[in-house]
Every structure is written in C-alpha cells, then in structure tokens.
Protein backbone atom coordinates (compact mmCIF):
# COMPACT_ATOMS: atom_id res chain seq x y z
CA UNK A 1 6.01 16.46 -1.96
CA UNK A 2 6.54 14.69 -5.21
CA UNK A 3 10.68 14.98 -5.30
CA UNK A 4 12.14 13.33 -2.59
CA UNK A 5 16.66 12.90 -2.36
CA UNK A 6 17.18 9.72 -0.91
CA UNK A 7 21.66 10.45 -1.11
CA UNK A 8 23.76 13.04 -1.80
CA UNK A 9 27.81 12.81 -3.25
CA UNK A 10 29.55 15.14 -1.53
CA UNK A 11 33.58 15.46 -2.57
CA UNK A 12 36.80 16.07 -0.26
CA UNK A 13 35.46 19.82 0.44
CA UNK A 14 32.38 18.96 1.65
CA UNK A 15 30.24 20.27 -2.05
CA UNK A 16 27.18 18.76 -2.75
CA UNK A 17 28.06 17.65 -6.34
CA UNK A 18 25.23 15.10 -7.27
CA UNK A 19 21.85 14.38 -5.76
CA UNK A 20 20.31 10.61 -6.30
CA UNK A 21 16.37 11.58 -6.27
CA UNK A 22 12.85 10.28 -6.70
CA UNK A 23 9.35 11.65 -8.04
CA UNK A 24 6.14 9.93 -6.79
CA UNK A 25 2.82 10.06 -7.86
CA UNK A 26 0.13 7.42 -7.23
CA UNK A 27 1.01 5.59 -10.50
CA UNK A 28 4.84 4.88 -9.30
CA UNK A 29 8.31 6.56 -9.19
CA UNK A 30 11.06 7.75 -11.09
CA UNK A 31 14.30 7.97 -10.23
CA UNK A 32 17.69 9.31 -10.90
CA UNK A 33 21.11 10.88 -10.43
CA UNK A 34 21.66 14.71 -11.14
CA UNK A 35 25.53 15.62 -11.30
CA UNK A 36 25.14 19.26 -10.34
CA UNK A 37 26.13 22.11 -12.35
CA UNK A 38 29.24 22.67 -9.87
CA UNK A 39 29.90 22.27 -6.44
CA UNK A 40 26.32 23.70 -5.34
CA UNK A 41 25.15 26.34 -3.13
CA UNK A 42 26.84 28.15 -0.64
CA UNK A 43 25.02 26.26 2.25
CA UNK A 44 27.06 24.78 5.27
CA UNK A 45 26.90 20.73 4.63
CA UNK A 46 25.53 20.58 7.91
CA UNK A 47 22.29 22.78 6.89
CA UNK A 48 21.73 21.22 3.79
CA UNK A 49 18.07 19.65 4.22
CA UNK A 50 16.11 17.86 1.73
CA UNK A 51 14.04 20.59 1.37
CA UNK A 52 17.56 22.87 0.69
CA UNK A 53 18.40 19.75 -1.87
CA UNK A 54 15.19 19.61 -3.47
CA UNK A 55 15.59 23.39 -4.08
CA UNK A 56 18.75 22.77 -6.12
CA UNK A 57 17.48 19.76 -7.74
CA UNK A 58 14.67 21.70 -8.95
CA UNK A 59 16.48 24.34 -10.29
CA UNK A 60 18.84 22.21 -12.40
CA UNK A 61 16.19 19.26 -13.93
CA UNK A 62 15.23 19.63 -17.00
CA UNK A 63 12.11 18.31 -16.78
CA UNK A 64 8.99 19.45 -15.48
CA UNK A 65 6.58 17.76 -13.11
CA UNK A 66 4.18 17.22 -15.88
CA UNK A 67 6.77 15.34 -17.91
CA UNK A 68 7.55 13.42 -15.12
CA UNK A 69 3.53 12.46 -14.52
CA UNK A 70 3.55 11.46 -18.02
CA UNK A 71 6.14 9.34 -18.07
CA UNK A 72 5.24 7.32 -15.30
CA UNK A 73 1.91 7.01 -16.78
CA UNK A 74 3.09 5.85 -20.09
CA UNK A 75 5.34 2.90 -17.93
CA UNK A 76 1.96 2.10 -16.29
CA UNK A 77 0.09 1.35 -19.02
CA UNK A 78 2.67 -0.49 -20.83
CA UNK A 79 3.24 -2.92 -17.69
CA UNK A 80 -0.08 -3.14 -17.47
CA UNK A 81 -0.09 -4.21 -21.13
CA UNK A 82 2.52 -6.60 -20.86
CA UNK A 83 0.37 -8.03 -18.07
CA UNK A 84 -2.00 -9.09 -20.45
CA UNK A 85 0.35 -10.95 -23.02
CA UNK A 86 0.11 -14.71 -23.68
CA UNK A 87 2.46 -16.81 -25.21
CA UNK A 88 0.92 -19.27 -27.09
CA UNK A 89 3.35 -22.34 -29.15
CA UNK A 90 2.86 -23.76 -32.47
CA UNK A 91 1.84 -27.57 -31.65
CA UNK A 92 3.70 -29.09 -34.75
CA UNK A 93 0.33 -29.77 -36.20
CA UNK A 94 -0.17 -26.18 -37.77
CA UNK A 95 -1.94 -25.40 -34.43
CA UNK A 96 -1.60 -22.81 -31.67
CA UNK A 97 -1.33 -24.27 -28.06
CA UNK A 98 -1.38 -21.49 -24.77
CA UNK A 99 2.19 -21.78 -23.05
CA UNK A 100 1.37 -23.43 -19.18
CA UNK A 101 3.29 -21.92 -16.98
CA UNK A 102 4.08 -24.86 -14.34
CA UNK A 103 2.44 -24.73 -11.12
CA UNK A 104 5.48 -25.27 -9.05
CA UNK A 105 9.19 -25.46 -9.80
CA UNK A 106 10.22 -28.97 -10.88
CA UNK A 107 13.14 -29.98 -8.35
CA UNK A 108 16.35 -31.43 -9.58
C-alpha cells in the first residue's frame, strides 16, 4: 500500500481532524499533513484503522498517485544531480583548482 498514516490529531471530542501521512514507492517518500475537511467520519475513534484513515485521506488529497510518483521521481533525479556537482575555486592565478574536501575533521 503506497499511503501509509503514521499520526492522527484528534480534538476534545474525539474527531479525527488531521492525518500526518506518507506515500512510498521504490524511489522514496512523501510526506505530509492533511487538516480534514471537518471533524471526519462518523466512525467510533476506537475503530478508526489505517485502512479507515487512508480511506478519508484518499478522499480529501488532491493529488493523485501518479502525481505523487512523479514528484518523487523528479526529487530523485535532482539529488542524484546534485550528487554529481563539484566545486571547483579560482587559484588567484586565473586558474580553476577542484575544492578537497578534508579527509578528516581538523580538531581544535
């Protein structure tokens, strides 16, 4: 199952009002809070499962699956871009040096 709810808010009355959630894929996660529409279902607190919650969060997001798949995607490649960015300094002398990282912390 791709949507998982990891908490729910519940208020004084014991209404689900928001659902913190995740979407997986192999490429990663997403995740968020959904402030529901009002006080949702009509669903004993003590019933509500994450497959009850999922239900509602489903029914509220405004965002499909597919959106969510791309979006994770596009943060994949970009990290995997960044991955491959060097820094590289101007030596003084109208050069370009590569930025060495230091192989261990220097201690003060």
């Amino acid at each position: 199952m791709p949507f998982s709810i990891n908490q729910m808010i519940v208020d004084g009355e014991e209404n689900v009002v928001a659902l913190n959630w995740a979407y997986s894929n192999a490429d990663g996660t997403l995740s968020n809070q959904l402030k529901l529409a009002t006080p949702y279902g009509d669903v004993a607190l003590d019933a509500v499962t994450e497959e009850v919650a999922i239900s509602w969060l489903e029914e509220q997001l405004q965002n499909t699956p597919e959106e969510f798949d791309a979006a994770i995607a596009k943060r994949k490649q970009e990290t995997e871009y960044a991955a491959t960015l060097v820094a590289y300094d101007n030596d003084g002398a109208g050069a370009f040096q590569v930025v060495e990282a230091p192989a261990e912390p220097v201690a003060y």
